[in-house]
C-alpha atoms as a PDB file:
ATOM      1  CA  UNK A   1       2.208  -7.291  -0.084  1.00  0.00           C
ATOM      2  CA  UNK A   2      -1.470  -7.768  -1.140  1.00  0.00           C
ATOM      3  CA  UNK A   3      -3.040  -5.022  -3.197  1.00  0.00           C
ATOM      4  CA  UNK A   4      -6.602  -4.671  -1.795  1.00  0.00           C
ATOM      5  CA  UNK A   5      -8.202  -1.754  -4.152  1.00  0.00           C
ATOM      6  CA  UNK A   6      -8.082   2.054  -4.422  1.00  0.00           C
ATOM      7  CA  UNK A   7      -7.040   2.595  -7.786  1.00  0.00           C
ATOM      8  CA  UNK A   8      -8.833   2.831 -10.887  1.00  0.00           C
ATOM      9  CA  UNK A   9      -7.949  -0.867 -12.310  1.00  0.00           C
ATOM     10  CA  UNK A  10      -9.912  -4.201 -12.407  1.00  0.00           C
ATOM     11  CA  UNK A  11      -9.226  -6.753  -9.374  1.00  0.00           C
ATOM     12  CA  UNK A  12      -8.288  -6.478  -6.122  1.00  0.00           C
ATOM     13  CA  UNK A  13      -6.487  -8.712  -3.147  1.00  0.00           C
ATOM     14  CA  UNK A  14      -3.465  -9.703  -5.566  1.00  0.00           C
ATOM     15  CA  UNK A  15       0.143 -10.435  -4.425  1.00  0.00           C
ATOM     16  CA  UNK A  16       2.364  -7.575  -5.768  1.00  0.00           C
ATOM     17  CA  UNK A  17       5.703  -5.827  -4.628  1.00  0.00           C
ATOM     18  CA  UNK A  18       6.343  -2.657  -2.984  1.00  0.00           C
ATOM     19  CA  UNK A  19       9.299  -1.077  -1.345  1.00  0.00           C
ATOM     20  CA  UNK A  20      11.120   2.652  -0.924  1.00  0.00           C
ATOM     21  CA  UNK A  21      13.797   4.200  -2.647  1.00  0.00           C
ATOM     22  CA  UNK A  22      15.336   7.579  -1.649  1.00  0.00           C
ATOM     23  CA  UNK A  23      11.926   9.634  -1.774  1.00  0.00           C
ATOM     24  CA  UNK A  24       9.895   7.456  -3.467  1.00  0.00           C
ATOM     25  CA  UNK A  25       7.751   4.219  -3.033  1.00  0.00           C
ATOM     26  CA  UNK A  26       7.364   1.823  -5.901  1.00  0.00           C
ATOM     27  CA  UNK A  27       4.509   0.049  -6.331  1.00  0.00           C
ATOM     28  CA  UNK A  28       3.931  -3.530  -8.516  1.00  0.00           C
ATOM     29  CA  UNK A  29       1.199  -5.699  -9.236  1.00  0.00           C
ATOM     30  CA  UNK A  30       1.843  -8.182 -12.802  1.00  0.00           C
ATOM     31  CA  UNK A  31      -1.319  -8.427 -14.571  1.00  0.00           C
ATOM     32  CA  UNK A  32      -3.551 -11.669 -14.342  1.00  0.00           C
ATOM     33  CA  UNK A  33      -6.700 -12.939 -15.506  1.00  0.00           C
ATOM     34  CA  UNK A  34      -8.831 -11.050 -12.715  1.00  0.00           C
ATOM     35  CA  UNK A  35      -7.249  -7.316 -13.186  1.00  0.00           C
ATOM     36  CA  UNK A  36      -4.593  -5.001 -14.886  1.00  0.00           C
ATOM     37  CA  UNK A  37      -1.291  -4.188 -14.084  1.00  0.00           C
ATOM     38  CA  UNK A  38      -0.616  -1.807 -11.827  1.00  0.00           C
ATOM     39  CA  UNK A  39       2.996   0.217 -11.827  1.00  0.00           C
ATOM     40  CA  UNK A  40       3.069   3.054  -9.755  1.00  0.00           C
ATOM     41  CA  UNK A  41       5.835   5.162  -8.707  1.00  0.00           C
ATOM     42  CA  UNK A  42       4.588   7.814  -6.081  1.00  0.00           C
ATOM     43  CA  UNK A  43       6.850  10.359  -4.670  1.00  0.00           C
ATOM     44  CA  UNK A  44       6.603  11.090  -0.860  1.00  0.00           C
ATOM     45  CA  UNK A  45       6.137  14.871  -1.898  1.00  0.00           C
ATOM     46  CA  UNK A  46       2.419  13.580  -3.710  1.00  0.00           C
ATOM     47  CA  UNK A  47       1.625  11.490  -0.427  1.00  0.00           C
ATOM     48  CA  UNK A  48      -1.248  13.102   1.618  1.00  0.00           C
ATOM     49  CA  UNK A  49      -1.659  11.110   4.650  1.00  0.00           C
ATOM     50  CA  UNK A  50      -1.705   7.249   5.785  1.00  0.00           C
ATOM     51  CA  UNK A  51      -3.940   5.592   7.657  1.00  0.00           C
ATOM     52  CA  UNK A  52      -5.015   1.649   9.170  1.00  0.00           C
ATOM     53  CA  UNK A  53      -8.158  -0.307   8.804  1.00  0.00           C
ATOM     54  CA  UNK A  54      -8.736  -3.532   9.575  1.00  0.00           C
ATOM     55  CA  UNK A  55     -10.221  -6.553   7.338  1.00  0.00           C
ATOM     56  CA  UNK A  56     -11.279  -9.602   8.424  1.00  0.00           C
ATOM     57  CA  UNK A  57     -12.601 -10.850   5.043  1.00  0.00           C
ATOM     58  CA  UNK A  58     -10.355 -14.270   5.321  1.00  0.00           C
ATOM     59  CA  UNK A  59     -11.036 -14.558   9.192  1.00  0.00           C
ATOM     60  CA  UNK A  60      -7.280 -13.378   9.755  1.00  0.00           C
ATOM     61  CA  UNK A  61      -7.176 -10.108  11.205  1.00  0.00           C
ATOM     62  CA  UNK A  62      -4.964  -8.148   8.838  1.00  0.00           C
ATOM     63  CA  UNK A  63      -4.676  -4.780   8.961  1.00  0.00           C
ATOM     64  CA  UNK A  64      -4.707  -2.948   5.840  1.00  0.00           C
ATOM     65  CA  UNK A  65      -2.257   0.206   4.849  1.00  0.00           C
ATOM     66  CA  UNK A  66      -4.827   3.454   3.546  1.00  0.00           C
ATOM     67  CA  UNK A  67      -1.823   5.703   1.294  1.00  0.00           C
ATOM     68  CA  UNK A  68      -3.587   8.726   0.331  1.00  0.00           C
ATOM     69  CA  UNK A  69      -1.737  10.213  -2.779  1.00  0.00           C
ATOM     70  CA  UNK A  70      -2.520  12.587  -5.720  1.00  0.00           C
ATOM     71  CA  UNK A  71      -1.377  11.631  -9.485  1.00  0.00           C
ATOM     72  CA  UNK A  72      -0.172  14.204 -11.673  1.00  0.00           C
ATOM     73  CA  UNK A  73      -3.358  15.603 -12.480  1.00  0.00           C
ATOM     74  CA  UNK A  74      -4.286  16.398  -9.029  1.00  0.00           C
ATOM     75  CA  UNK A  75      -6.457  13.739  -8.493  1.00  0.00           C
ATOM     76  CA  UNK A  76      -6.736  12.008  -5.453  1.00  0.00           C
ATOM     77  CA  UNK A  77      -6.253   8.397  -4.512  1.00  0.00           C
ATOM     78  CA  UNK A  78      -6.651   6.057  -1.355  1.00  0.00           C
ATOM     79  CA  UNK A  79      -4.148   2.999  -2.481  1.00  0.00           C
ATOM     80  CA  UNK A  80      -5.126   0.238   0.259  1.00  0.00           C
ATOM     81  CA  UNK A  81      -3.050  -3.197   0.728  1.00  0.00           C
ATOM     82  CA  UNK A  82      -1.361  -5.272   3.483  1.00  0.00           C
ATOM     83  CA  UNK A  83       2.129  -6.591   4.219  1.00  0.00           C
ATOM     84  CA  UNK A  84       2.727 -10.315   3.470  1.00  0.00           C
ATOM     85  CA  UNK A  85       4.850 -12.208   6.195  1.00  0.00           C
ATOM     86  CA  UNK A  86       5.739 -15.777   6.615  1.00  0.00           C
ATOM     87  CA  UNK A  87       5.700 -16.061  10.370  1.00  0.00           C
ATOM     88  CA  UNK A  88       2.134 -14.910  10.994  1.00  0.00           C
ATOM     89  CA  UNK A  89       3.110 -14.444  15.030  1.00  0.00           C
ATOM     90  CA  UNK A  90       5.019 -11.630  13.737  1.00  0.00           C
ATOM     91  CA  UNK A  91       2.900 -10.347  11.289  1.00  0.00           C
ATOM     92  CA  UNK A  92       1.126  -7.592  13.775  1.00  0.00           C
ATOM     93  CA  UNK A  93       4.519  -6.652  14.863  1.00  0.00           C
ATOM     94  CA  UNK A  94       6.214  -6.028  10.963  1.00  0.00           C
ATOM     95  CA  UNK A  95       2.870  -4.296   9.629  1.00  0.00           C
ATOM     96  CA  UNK A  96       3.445  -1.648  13.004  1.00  0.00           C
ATOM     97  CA  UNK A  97       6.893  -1.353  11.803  1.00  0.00           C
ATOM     98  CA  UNK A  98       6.207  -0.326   8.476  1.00  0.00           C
ATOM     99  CA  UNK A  99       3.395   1.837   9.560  1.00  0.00           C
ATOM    100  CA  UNK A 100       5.308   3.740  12.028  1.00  0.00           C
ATOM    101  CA  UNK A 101       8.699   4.086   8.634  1.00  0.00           C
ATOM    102  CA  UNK A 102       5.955   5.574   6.236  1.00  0.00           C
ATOM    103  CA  UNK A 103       4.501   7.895   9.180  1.00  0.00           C
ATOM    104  CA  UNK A 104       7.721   9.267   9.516  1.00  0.00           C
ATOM    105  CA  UNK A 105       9.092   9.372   6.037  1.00  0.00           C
ATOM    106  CA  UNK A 106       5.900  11.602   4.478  1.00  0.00           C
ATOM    107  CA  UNK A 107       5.813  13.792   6.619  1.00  0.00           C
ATOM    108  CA  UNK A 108       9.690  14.593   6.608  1.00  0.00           C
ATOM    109  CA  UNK A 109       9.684  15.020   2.712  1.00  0.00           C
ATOM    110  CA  UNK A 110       7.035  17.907   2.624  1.00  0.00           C
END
């Protein structure tokens, strides 16, 4: 996946990792010369809501994941990126799919 801002470190639209385990969604970006490193581990009970946008910054239409959480602190964050895929025919189709897994799954844990 691409990490394309939200959170309070330097640089943006960066290749990172992020998957689900159990109840919680891991999130991985290594640091580079343009930003930080990011490693988050967000609990579906902190998630608030998820939402799609679209950017067509590269002339690809991608569509970009909004995950509205809250930190410890109660502070609030939009984290924003987009699936990579390596058939871009099917990229439309796998960014629905895990759109429609993350609808379900926040919603359930609350």
């Amino acid at each position: 996946m691409y990490y394309y801002g939200g959170l309070p470190v330097k640089g943006s639209r960066r290749k990172g990792r992020l998957w689900v385990e159990e109840a919680q969604l891991f999130f991985q970006v290594p640091a580079s010369k343009k930003g930080e490193k990011i490693d988050l581990t967000i609990p579906f009970s902190r998630m608030e809501r998820i939402s799609l946008t679209r950017d067509n910054y590269y002339g690809s239409d991608t569509v970009l994941f909004n995950l509205a959480f809250r930190d410890q602190k109660g502070k609030s964050f939009t984290l924003r990126f987009a699936p990579v895929t390596i058939v871009p025919r099917r990229r439309i189709f796998l960014q629905e799919q895990w759109f429609e897994f993350l609808t379900e799954a926040i919603p359930s844990s609350q």
